[in-house]
Protein backbone atom coordinates (compact mmCIF):
# COMPACT_ATOMS: atom_id res chain seq x y z
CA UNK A 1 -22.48 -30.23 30.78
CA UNK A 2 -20.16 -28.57 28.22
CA UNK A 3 -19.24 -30.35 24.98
CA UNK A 4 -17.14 -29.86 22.12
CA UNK A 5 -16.81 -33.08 19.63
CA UNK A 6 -14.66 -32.60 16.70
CA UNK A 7 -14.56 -34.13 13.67
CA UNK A 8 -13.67 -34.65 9.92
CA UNK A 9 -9.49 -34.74 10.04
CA UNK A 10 -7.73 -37.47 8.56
CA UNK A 11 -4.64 -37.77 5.85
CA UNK A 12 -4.81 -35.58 2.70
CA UNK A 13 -1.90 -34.74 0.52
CA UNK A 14 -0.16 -30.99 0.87
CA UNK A 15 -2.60 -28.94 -1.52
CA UNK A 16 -5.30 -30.55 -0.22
CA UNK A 17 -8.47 -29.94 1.50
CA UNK A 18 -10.63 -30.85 4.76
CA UNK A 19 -13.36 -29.75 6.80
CA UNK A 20 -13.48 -29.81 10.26
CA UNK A 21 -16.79 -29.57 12.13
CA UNK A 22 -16.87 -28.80 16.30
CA UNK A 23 -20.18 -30.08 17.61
CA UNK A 24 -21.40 -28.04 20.76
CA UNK A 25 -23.46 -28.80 23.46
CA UNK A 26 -24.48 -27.56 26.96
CA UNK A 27 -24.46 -23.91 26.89
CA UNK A 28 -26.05 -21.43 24.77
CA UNK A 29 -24.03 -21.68 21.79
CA UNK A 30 -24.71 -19.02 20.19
CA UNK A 31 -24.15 -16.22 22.75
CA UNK A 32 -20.34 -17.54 22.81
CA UNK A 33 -17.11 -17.28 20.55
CA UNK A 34 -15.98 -20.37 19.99
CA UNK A 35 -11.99 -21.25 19.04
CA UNK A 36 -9.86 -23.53 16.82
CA UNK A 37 -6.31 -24.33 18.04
CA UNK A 38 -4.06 -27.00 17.13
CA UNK A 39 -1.22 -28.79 18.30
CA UNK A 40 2.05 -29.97 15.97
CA UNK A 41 3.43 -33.50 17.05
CA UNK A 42 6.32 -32.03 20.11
CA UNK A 43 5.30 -28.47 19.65
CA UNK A 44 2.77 -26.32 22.31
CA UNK A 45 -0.92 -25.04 21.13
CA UNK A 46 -1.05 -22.80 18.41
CA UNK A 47 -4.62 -20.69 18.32
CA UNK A 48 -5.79 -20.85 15.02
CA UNK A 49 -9.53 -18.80 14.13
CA UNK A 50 -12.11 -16.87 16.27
CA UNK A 51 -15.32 -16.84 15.57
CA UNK A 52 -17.61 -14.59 18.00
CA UNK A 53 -21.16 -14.24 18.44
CA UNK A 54 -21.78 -11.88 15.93
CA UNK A 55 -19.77 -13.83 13.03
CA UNK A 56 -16.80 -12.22 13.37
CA UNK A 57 -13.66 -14.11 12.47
CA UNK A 58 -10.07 -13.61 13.24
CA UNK A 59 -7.47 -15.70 11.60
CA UNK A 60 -3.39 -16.73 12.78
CA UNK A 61 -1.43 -14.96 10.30
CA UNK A 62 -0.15 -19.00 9.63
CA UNK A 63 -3.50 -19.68 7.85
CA UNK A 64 -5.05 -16.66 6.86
CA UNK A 65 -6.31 -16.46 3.54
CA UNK A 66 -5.76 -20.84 3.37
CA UNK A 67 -8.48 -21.11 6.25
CA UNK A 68 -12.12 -20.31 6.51
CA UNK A 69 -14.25 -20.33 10.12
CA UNK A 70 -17.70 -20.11 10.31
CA UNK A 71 -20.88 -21.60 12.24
CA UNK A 72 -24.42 -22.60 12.31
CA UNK A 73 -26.01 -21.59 15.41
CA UNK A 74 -29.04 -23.51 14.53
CA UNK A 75 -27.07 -26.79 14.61
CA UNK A 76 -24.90 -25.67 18.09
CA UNK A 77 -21.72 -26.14 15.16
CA UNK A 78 -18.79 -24.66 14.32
CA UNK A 79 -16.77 -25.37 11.09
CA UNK A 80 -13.13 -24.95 9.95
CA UNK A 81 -12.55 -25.20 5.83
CA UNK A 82 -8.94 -26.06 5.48
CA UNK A 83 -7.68 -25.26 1.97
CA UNK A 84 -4.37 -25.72 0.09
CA UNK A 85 -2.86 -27.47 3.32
CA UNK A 86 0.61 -27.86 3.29
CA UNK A 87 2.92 -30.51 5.59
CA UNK A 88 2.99 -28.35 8.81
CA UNK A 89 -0.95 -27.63 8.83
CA UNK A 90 -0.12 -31.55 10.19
CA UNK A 91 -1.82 -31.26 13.95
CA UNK A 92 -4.26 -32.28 16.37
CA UNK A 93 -7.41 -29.56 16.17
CA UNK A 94 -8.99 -29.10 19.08
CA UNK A 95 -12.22 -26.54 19.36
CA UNK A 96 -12.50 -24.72 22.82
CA UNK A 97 -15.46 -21.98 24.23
CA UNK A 98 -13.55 -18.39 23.64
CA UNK A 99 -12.22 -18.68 27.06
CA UNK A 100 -10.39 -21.74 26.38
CA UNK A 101 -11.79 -23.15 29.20
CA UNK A 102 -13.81 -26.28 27.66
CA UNK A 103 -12.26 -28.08 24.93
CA UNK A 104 -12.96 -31.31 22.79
CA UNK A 105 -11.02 -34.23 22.69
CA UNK A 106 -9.51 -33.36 19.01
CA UNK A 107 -9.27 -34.66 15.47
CA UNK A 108 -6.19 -34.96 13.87
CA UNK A 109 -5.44 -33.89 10.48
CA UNK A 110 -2.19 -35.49 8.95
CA UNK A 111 -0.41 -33.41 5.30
CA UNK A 112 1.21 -35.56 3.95
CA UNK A 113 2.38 -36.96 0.33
């Protein structure tokens, strides 16, 4: 079946930097875009970066130029360079299929001093 595990958040201080990684299985990874989104503690789901088949990326005017999406279709994993993070980059980032239809369980990335 379909599956997304995320990975590599934790608590860095605002300037900081993390990578997250999205593991895929179950489909033929790299025929699909595959999406970051995040959720703020009380706030809804914020999409974050595309990244299609081709290696296209597409950016939420929030992080662009901060954030950097990319993948490795011979690993089935995508990857989300977080750079000079500030306090409300502070979420839960999820990875989904472009269709938002499968999505992991999340890794949670805490900005804080």
């Amino acid at each position: 079946q379909v599956q997304f595990v995320e990975s590599g958040g934790g608590l860095v201080q605002p300037g900081g930097s993390l990578r997250l990684s999205c593991a895929a299985s179950g489909f033929n990874f790299s025929a699909f875009a595959i999406t970051w989104l995040r959720q703020a503690p009380g706030k809804g789901v914020e999409w974050v970066a595309d990244i299609n088949s081709g290696g296209l990326t597409y950016y939420a005017a929030t992080v662009k130029g901060r954030f950097t999406i990319s993948r490795d279709n011979a690993k089935s994993t995508v990857y989300l360079q977080m750079n000079s993070l500030k306090d409300e980059d502070t979420a839960v980032y999820y990875c989904a299929d472009g269709w938002y239809q499968y999505w992991g369980q999340g890794t949670q990335v805490t900005v804080s001093s």
